[in-house]
C-alpha atoms as a PDB file:
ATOM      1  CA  UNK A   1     102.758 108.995  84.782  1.00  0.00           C
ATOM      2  CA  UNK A   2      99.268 108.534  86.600  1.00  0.00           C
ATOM      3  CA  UNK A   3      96.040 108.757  84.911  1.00  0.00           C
ATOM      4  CA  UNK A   4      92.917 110.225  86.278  1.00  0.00           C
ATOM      5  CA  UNK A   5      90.674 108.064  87.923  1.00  0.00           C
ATOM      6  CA  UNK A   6      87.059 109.518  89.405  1.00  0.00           C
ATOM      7  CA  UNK A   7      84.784 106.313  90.030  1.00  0.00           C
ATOM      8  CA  UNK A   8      81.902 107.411  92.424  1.00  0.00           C
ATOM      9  CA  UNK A   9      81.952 109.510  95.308  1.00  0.00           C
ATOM     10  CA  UNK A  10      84.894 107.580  97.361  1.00  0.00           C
ATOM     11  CA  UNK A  11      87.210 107.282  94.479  1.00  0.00           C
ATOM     12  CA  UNK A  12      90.504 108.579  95.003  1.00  0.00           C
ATOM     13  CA  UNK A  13      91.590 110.971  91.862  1.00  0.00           C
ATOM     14  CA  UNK A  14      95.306 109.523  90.862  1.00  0.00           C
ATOM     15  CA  UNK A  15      96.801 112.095  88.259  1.00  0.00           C
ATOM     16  CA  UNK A  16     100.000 114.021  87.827  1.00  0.00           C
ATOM     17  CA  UNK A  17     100.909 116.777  90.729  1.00  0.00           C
ATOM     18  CA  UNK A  18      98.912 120.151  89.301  1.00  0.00           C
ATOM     19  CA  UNK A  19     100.610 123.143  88.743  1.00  0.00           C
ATOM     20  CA  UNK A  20      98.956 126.614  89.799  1.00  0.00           C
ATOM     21  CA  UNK A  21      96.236 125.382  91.824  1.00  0.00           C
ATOM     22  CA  UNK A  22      94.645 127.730  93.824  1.00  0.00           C
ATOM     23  CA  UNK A  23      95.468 126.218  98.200  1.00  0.00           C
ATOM     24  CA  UNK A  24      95.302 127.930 101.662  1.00  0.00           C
ATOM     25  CA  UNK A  25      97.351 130.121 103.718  1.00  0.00           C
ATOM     26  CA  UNK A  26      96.755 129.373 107.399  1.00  0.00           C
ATOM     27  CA  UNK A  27      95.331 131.776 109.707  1.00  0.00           C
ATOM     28  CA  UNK A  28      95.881 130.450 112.509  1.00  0.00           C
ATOM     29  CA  UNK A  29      97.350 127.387 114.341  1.00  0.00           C
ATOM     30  CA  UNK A  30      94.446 124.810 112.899  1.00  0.00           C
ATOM     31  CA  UNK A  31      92.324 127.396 110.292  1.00  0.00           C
ATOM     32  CA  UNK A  32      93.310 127.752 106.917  1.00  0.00           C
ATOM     33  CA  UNK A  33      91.544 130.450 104.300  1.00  0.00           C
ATOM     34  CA  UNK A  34      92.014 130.600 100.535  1.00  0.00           C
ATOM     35  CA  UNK A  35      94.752 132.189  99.313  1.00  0.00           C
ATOM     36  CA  UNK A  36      96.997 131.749  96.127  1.00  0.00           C
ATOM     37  CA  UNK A  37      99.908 129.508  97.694  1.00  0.00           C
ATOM     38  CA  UNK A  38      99.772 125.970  98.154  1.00  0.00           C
ATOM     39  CA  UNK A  39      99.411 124.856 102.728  1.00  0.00           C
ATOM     40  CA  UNK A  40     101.755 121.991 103.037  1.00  0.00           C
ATOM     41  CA  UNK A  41     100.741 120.052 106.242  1.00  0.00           C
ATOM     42  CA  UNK A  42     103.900 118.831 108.196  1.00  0.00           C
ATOM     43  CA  UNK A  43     105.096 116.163 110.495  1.00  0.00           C
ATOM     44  CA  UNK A  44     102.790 116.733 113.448  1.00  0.00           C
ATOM     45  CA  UNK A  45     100.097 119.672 111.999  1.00  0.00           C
ATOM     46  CA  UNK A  46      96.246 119.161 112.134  1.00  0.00           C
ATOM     47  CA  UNK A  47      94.798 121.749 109.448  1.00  0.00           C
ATOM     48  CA  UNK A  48      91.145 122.502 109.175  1.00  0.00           C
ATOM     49  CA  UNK A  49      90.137 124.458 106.226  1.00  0.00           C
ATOM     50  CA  UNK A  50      87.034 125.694 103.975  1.00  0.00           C
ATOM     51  CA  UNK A  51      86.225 126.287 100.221  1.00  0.00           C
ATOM     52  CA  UNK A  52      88.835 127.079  98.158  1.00  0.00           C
ATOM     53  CA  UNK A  53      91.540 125.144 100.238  1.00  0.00           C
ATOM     54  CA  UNK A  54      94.226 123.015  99.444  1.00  0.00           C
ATOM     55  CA  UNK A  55      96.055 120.850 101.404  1.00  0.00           C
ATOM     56  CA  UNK A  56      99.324 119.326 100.524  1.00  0.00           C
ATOM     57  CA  UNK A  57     101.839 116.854 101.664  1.00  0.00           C
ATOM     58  CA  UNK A  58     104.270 114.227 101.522  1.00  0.00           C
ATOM     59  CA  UNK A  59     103.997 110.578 103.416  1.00  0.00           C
ATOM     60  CA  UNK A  60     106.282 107.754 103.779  1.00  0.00           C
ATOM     61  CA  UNK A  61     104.746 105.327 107.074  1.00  0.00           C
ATOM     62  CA  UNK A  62     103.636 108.531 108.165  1.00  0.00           C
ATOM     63  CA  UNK A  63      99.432 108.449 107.592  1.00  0.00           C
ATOM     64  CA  UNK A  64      97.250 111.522 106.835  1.00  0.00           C
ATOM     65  CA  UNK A  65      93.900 111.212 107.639  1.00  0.00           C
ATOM     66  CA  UNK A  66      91.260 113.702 105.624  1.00  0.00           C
ATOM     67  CA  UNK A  67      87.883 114.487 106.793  1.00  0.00           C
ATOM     68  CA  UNK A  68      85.742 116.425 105.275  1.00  0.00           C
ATOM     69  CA  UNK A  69      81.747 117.802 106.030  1.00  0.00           C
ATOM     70  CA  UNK A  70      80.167 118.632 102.632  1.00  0.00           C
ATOM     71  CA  UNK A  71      77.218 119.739 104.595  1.00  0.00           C
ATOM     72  CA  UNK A  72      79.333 122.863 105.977  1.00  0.00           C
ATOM     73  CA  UNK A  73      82.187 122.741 103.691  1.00  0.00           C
ATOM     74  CA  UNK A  74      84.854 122.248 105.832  1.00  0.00           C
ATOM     75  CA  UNK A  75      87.477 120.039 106.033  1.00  0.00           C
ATOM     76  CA  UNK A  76      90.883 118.855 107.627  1.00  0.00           C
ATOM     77  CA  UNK A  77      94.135 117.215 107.371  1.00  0.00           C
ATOM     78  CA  UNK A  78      96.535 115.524 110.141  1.00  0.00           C
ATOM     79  CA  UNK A  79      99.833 114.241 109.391  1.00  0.00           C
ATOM     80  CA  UNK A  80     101.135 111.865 112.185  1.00  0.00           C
ATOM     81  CA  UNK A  81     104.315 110.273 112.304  1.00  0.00           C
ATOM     82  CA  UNK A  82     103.866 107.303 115.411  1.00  0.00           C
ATOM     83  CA  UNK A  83     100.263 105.558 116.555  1.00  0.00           C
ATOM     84  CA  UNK A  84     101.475 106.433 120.032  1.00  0.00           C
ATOM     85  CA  UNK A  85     104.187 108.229 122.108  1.00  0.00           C
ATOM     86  CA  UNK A  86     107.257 106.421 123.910  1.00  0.00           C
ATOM     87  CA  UNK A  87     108.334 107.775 126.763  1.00  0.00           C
ATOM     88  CA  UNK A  88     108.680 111.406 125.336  1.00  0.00           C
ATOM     89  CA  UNK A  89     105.866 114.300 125.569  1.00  0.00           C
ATOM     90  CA  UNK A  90     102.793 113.517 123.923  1.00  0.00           C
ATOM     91  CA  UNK A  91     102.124 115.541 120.368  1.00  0.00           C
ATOM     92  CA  UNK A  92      99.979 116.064 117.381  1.00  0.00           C
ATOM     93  CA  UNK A  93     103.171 114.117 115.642  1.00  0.00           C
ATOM     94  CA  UNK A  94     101.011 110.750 117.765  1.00  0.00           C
ATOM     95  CA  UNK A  95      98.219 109.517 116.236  1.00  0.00           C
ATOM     96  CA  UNK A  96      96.404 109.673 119.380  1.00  0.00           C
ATOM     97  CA  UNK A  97      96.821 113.239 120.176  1.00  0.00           C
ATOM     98  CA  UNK A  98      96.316 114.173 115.957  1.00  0.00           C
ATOM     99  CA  UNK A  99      93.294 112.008 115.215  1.00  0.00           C
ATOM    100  CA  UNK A 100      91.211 114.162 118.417  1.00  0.00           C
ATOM    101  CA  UNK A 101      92.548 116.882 117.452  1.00  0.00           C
ATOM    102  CA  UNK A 102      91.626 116.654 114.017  1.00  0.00           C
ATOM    103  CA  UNK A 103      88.278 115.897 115.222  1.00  0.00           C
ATOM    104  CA  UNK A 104      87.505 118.646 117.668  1.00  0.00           C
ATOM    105  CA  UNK A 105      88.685 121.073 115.186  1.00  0.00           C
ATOM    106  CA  UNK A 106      86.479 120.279 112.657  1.00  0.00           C
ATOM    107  CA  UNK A 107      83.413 120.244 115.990  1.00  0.00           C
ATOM    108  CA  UNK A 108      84.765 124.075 117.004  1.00  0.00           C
ATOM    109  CA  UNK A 109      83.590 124.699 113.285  1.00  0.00           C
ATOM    110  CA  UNK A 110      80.067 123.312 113.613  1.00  0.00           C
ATOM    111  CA  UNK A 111      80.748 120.335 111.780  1.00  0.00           C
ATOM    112  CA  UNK A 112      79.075 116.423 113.093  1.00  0.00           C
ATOM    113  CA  UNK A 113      80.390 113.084 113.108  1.00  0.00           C
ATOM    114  CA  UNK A 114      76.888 112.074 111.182  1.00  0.00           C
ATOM    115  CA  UNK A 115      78.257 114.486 108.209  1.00  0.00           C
ATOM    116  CA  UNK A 116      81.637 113.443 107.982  1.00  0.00           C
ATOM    117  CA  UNK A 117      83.227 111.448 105.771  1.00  0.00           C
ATOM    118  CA  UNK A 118      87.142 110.431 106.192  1.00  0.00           C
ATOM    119  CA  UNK A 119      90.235 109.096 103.150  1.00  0.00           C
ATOM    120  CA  UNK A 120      92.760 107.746 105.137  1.00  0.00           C
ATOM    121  CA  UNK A 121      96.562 107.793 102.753  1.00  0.00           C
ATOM    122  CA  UNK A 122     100.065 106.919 103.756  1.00  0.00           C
ATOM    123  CA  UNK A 123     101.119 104.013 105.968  1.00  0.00           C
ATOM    124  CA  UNK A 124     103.659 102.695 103.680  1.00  0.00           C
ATOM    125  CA  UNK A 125     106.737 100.645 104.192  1.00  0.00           C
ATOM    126  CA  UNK A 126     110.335 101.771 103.336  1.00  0.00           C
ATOM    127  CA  UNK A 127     112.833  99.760 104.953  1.00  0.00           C
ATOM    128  CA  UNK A 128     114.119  97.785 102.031  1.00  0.00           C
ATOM    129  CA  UNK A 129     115.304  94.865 104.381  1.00  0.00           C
ATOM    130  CA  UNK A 130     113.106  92.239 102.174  1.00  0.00           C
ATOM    131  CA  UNK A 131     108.986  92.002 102.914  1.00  0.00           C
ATOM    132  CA  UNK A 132     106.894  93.897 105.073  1.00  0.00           C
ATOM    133  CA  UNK A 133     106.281  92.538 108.408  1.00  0.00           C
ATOM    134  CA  UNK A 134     102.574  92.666 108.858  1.00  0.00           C
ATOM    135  CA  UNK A 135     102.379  95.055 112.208  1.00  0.00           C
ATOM    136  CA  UNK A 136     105.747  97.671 110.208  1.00  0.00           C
ATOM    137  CA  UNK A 137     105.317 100.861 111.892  1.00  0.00           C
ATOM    138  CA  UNK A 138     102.983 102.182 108.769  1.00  0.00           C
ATOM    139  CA  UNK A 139     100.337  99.032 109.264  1.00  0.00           C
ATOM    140  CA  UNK A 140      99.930 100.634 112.804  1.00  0.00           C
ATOM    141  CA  UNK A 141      99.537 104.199 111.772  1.00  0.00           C
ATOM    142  CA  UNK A 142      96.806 102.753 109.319  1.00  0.00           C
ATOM    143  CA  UNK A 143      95.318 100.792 112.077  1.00  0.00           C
ATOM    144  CA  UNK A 144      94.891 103.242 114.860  1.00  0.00           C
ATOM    145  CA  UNK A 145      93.051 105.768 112.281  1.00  0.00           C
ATOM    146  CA  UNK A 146      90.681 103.247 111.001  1.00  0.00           C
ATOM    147  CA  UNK A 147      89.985 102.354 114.938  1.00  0.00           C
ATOM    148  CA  UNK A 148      89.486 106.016 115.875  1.00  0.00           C
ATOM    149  CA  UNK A 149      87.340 106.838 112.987  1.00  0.00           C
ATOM    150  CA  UNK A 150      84.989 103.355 113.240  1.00  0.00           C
ATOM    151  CA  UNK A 151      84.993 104.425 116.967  1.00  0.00           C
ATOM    152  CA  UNK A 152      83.243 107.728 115.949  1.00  0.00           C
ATOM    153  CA  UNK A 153      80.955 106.875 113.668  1.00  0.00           C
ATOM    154  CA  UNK A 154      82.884 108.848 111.101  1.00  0.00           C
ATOM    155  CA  UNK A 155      82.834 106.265 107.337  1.00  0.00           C
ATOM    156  CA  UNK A 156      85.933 105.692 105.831  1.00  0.00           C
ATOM    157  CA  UNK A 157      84.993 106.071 102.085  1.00  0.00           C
ATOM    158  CA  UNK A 158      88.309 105.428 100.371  1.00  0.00           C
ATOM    159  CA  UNK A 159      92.306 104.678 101.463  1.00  0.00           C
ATOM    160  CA  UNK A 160      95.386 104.323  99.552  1.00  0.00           C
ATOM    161  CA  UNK A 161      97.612 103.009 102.007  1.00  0.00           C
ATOM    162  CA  UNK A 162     100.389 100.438 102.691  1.00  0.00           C
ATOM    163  CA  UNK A 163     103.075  99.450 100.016  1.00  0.00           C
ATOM    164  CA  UNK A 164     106.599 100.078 100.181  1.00  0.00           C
ATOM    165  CA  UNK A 165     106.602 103.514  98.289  1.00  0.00           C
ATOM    166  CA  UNK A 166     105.778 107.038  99.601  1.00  0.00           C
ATOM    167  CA  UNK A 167     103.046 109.596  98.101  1.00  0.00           C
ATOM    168  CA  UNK A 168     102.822 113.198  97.446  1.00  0.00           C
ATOM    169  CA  UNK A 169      99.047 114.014  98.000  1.00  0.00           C
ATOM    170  CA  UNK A 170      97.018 117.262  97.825  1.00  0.00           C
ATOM    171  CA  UNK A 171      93.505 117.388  99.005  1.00  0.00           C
ATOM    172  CA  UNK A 172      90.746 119.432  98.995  1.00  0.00           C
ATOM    173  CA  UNK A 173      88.849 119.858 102.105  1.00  0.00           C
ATOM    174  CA  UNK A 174      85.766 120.929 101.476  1.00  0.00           C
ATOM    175  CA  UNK A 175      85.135 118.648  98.599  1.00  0.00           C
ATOM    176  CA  UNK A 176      86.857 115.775  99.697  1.00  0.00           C
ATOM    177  CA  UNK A 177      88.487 115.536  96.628  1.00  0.00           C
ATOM    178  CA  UNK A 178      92.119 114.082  96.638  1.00  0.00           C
ATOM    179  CA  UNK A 179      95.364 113.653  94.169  1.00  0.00           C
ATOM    180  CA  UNK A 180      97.871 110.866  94.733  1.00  0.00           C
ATOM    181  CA  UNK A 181     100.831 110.574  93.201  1.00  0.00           C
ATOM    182  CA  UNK A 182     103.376 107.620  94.703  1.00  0.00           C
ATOM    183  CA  UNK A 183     107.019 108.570  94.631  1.00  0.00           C
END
């Protein structure tokens, strides 16, 4: 079982998964308002929410990124699966298309770049074929959201990333405040 661990403004709380936590109920494609159940954030969804939110989800190579603006008190999650598409359509389940996405969602709610501060989780590696190789599918999830966010100016205050076991994570966006719990 996971202790709690608060160090400072960037740390990344690791404790058990909380029962009867108040999270969001979506009110429309990319809004989220508080409500009593928890908002899981799938494969593909970019979530933008306010006080009282809770976002929640489950990542294996996949990467969520979480940004939040304490100045307004708003917040978001993306969940991508790929850094880019193949020769398919284009969707939020590409990093390319989430990580904007993400970002002018939180813009359409008066929120700045200067006030934004970004926890990047997930990117981990589960093929059990022997060691990592160091560009795995999760390294380049984890790589294109660092890029995008340096690119904006947006600071990446804390990551748990990488390894070769998934997480269950629940975040609060208008805090900024995260649980992690590897699975």
């Amino acid at each position: 079982m996971l202790g709690e661990a608060m160090a400072g403004e960037g740390a990344i709380a690791m404790a058990p998964i909380l029962r009867g936590i108040s999270d969001v109920d979506r009110h429309s494609s990319t809004w989220a308002r508080e409500a009593a159940a928890p908002r899981n954030v799938g494969l593909g969804d970019v979530v933008v929410a306010g006080r009282g939110a809770r976002l929640v989800t489950v990542l294996g190579s996949c990467v969520a990124v979480c940004v939040t603006d304490r100045t307004n008190g708003v917040g978001g999650m993306n969940h991508f699966v790929l850094p880019m598409p193949g020769s398919g359509p284009r969707s939020a389940r590409h990093g390319v298309v989430a990580l904007p996405r993400l970002l002018r969602d939180l813009r359409l709610l008066g929120c700045e770049e200067r006030h934004m501060e970004a926890k990047i989780f997930g990117g981990a590696y589960l093929i059990s074929t022997g060691a990592p190789h160091p560009d795995h599918l999760g390294a380049q999830n984890v790589q294109l959201a660092r890029r995008f966010l340096r690119e904006h100016g947006i600071r990446v205050i804390a990551e748990n990333v990488d390894g070769q076991r998934g997480r269950r994570l629940i975040y609060v966006p208008s805090t900024g405040v995260a649980w992690v719990r590897l699975l």
